[in-house]
C-alpha atoms as a PDB file:
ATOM      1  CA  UNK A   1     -21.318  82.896-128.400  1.00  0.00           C
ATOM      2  CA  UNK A   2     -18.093  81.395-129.193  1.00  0.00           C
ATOM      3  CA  UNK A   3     -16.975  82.546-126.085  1.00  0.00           C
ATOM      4  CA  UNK A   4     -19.660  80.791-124.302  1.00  0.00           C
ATOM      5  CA  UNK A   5     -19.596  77.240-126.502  1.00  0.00           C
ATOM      6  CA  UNK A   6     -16.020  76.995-125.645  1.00  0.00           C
ATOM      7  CA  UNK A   7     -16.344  78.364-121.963  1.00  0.00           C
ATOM      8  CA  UNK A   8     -19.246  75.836-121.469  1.00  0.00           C
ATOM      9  CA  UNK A   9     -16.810  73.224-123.870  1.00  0.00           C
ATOM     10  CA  UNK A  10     -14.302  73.626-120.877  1.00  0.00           C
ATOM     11  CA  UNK A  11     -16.679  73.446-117.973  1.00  0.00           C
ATOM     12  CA  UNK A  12     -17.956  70.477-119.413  1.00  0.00           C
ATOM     13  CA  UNK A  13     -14.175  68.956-120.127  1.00  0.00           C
ATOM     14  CA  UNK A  14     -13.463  69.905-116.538  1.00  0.00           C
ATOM     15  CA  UNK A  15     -16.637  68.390-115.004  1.00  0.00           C
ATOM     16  CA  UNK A  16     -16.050  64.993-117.297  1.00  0.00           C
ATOM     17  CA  UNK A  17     -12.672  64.354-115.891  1.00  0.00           C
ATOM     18  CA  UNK A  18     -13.431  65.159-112.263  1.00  0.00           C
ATOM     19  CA  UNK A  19     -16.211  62.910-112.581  1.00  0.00           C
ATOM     20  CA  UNK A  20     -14.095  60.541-114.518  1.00  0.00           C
ATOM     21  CA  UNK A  21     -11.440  60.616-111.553  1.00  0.00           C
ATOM     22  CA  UNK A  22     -13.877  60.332-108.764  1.00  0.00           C
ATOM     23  CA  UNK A  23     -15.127  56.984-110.682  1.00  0.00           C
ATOM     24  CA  UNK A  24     -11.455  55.873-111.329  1.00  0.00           C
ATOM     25  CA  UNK A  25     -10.677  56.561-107.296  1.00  0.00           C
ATOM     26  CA  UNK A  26     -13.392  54.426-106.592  1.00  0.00           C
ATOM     27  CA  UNK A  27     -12.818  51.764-108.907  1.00  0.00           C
ATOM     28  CA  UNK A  28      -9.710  51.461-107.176  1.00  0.00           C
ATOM     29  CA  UNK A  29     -10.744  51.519-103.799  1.00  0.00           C
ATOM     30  CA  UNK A  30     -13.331  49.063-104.266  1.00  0.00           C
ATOM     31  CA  UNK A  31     -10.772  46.800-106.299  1.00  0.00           C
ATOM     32  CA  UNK A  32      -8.421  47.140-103.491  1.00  0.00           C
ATOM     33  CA  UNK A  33     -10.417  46.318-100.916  1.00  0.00           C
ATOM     34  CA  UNK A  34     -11.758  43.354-102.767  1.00  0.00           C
ATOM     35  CA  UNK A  35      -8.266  42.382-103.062  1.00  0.00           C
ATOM     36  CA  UNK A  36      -7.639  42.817 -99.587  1.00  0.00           C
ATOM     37  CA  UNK A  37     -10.590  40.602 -98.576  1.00  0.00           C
ATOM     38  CA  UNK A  38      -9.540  38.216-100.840  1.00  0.00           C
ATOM     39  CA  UNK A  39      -6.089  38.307 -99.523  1.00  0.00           C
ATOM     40  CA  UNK A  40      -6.567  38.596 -95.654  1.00  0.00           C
ATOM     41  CA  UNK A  41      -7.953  35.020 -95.490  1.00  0.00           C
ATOM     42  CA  UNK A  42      -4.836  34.215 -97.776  1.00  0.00           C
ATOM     43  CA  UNK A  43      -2.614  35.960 -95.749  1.00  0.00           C
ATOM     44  CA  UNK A  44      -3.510  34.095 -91.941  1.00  0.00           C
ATOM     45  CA  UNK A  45      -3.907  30.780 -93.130  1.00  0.00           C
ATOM     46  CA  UNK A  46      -0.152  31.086 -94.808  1.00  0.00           C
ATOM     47  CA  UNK A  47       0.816  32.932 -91.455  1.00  0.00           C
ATOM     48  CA  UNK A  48      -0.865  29.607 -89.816  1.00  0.00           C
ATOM     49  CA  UNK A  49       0.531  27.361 -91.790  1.00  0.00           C
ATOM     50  CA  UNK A  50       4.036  28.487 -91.041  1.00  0.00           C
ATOM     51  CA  UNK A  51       3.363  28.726 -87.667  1.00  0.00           C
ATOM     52  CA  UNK A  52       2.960  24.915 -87.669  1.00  0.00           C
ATOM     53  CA  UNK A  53       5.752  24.252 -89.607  1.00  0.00           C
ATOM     54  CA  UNK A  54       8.046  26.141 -87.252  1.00  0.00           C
ATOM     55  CA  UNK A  55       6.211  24.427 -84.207  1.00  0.00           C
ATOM     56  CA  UNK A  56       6.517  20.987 -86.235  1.00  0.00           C
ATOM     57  CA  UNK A  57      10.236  21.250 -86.757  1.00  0.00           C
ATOM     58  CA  UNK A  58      11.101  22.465 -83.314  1.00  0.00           C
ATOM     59  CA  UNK A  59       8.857  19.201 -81.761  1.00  0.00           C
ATOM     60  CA  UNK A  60      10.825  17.152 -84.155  1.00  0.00           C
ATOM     61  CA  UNK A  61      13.807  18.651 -83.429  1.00  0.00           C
ATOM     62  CA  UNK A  62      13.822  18.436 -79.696  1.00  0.00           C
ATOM     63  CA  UNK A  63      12.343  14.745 -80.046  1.00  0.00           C
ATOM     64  CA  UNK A  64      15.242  13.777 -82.673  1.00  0.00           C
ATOM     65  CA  UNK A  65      17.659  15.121 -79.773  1.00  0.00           C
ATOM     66  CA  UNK A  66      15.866  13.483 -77.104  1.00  0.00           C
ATOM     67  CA  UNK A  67      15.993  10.236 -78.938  1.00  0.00           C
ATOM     68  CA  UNK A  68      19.616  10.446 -80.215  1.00  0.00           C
ATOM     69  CA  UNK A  69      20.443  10.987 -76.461  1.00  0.00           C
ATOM     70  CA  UNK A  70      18.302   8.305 -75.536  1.00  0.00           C
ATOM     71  CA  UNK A  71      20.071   6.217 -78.268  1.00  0.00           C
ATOM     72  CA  UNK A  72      23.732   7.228 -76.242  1.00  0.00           C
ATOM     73  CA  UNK A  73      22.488   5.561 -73.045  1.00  0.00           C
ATOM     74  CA  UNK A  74      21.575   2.462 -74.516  1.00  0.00           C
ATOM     75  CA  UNK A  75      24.734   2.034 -76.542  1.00  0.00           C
ATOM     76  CA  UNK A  76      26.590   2.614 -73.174  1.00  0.00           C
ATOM     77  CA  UNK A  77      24.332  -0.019 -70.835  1.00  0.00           C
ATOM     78  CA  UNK A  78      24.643  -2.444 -73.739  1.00  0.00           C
ATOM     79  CA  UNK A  79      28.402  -2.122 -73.750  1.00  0.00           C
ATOM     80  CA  UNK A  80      28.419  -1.944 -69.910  1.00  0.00           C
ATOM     81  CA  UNK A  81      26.474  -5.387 -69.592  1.00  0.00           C
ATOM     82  CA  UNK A  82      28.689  -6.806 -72.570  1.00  0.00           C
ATOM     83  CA  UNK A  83      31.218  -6.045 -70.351  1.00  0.00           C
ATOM     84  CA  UNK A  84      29.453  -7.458 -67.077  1.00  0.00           C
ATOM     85  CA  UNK A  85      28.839 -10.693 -68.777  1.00  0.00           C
ATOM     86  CA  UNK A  86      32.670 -10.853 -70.572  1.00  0.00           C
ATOM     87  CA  UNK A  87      33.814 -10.480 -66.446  1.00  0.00           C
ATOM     88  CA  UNK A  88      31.242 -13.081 -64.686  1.00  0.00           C
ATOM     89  CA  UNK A  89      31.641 -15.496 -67.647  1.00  0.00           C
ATOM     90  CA  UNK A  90      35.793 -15.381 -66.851  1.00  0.00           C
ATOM     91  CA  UNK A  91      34.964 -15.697 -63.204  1.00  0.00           C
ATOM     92  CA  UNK A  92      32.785 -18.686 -63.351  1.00  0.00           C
ATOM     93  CA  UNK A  93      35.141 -19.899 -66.033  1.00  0.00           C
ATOM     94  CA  UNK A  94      38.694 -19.642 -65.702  1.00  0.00           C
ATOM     95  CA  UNK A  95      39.895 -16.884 -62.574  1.00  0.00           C
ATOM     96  CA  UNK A  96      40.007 -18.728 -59.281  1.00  0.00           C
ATOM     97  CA  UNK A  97      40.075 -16.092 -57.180  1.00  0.00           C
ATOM     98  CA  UNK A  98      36.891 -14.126 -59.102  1.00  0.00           C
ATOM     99  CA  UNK A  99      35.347 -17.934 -58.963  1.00  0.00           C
ATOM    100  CA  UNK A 100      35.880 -17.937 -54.980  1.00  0.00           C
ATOM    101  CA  UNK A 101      34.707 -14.242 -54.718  1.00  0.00           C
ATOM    102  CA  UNK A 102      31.377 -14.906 -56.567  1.00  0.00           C
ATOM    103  CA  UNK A 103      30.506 -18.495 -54.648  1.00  0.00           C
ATOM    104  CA  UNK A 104      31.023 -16.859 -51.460  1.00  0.00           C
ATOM    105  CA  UNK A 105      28.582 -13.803 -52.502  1.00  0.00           C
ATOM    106  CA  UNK A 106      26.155 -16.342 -53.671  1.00  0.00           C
ATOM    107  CA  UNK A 107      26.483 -18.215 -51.102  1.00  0.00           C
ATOM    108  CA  UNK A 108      26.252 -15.962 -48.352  1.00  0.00           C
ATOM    109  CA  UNK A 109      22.772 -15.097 -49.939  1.00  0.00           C
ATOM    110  CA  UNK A 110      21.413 -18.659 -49.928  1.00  0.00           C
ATOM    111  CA  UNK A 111      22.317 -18.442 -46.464  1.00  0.00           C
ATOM    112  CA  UNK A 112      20.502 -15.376 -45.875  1.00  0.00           C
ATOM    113  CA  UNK A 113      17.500 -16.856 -47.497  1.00  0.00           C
ATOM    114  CA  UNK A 114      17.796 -19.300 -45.351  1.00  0.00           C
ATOM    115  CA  UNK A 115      17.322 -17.529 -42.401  1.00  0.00           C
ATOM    116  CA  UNK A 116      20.808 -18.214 -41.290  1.00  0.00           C
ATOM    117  CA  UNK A 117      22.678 -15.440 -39.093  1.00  0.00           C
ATOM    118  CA  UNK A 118      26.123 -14.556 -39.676  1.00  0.00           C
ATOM    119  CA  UNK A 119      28.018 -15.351 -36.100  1.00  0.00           C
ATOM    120  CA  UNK A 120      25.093 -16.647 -35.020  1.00  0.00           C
ATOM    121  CA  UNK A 121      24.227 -19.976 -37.563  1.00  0.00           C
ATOM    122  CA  UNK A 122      27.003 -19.733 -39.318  1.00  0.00           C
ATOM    123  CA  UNK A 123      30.558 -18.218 -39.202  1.00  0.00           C
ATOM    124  CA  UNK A 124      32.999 -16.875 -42.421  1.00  0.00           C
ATOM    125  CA  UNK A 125      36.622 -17.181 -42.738  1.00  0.00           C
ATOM    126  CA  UNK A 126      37.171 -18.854 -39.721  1.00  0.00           C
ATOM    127  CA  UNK A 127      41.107 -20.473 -39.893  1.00  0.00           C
ATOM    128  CA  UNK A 128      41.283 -23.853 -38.415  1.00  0.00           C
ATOM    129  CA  UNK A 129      44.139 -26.536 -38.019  1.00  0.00           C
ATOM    130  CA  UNK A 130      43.867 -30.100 -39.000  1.00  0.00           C
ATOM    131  CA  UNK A 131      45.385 -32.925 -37.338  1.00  0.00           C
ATOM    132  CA  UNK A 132      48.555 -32.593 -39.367  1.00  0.00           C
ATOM    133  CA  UNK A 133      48.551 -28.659 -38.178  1.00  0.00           C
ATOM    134  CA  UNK A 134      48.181 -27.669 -41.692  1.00  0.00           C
ATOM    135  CA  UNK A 135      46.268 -24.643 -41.458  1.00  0.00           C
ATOM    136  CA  UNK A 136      42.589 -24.408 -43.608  1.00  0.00           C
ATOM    137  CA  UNK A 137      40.335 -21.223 -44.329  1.00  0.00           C
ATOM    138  CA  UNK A 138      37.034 -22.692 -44.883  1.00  0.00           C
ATOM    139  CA  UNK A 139      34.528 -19.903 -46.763  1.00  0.00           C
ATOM    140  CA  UNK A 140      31.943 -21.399 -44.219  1.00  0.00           C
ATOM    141  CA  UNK A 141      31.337 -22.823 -40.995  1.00  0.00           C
ATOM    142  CA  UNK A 142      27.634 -23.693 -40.460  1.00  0.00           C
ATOM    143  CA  UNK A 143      26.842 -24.986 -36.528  1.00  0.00           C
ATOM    144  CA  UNK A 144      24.781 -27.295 -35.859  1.00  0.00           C
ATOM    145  CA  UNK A 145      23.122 -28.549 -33.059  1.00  0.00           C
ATOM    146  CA  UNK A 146      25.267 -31.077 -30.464  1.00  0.00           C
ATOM    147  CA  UNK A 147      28.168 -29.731 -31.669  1.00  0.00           C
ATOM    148  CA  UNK A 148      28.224 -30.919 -35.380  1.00  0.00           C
ATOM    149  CA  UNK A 149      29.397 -28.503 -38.237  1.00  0.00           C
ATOM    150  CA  UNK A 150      29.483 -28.324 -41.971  1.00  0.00           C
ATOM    151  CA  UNK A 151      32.526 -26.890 -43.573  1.00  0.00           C
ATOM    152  CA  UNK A 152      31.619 -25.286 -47.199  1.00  0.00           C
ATOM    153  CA  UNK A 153      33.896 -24.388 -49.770  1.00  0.00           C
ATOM    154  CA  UNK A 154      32.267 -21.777 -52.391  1.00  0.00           C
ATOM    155  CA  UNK A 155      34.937 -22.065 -55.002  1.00  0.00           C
ATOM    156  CA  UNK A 156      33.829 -25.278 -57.254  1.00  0.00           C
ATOM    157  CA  UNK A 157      34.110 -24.043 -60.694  1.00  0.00           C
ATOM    158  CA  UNK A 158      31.099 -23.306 -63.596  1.00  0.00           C
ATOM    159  CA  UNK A 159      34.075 -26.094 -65.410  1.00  0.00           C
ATOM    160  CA  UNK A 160      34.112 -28.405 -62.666  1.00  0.00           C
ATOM    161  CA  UNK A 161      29.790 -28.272 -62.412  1.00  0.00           C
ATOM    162  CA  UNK A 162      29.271 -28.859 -65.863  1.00  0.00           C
ATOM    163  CA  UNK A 163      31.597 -31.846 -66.064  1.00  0.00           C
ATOM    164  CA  UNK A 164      30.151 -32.891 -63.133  1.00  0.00           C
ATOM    165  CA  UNK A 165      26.705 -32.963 -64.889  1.00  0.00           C
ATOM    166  CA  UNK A 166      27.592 -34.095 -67.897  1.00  0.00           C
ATOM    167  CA  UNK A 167      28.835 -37.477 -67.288  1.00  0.00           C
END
């Protein structure tokens, strides 16, 4: 009887901690796949989240280069133009020859707007003598009818015009 109390004792023993492992394995499943579920969701939107970080900083980067480059060009037209004003300022100011250059350019297109033709209307650089045979080099000669011309000379100074209209 002994025998049998401590046989069934160990049956028992044996049958309590299988059972008590089986409940244990379960306990854990069941806890890890309520972690898991509580995780996964976790998990993506974190894996989303960087995601749009990386795609934020990479827009921002590219943009930040874009403008920076952006930036570049407009430093160099602004100092371009500085410079483009600096030069027609001293031609309309002070060089003679730059003064001549730009009158005849603007005036050759006032003639063109005109509706004046070059060798047709109007002739440039034509060299002529005067009665005391000094020799002249008009900018331009515009013909008119019965044999009448107008000689123009496109180098009056910005100087000269605003003293002119000042008085």
């Amino acid at each position: 009887m002994i025998n049998s109390e401590q046989r069934l004792s160990e049956q028992f023993e044996n049958l309590a901690n299988r059972i008590f492992e089986h409940s244990n394995r379960r306990v854990d499943e069941q806890n890890r796949q309520s972690l898991n579920s509580l995780l996964t969701p976790l998990r993506e939107q974190l894996d989303g989240f960087r995601r749009q970080v990386q795609e934020s900083f990479g827009k921002e980067a590219q943009e930040r280069h874009t403008l920076a480059h952006e930036i570049r060009n407009l430093q160099q037209l602004n100092a371009q133009m500085a410079q483009e004003a600096i030069n027609l300022t001293r031609a309309l100011k002070g060089d003679n020859k730059a003064q001549g250059n730009w009158g005849e350019v603007v005036l050759a297109r006032v003639l063109e707007a005109s509706g004046l033709r070059e060798g047709y209307e109007y002739e440039t650089q034509v060299s002529i003598e005067n009665d005391a045979r000094s020799r002249m080099q008009p900018d331009v000669i515009v013909r008119l009818p019965q044999g009448k011309d107008v000689v123009i000379d496109a180098k009056m100074t910005l100087v000269a015009y605003e003293r002119y209209f000042k008085r």
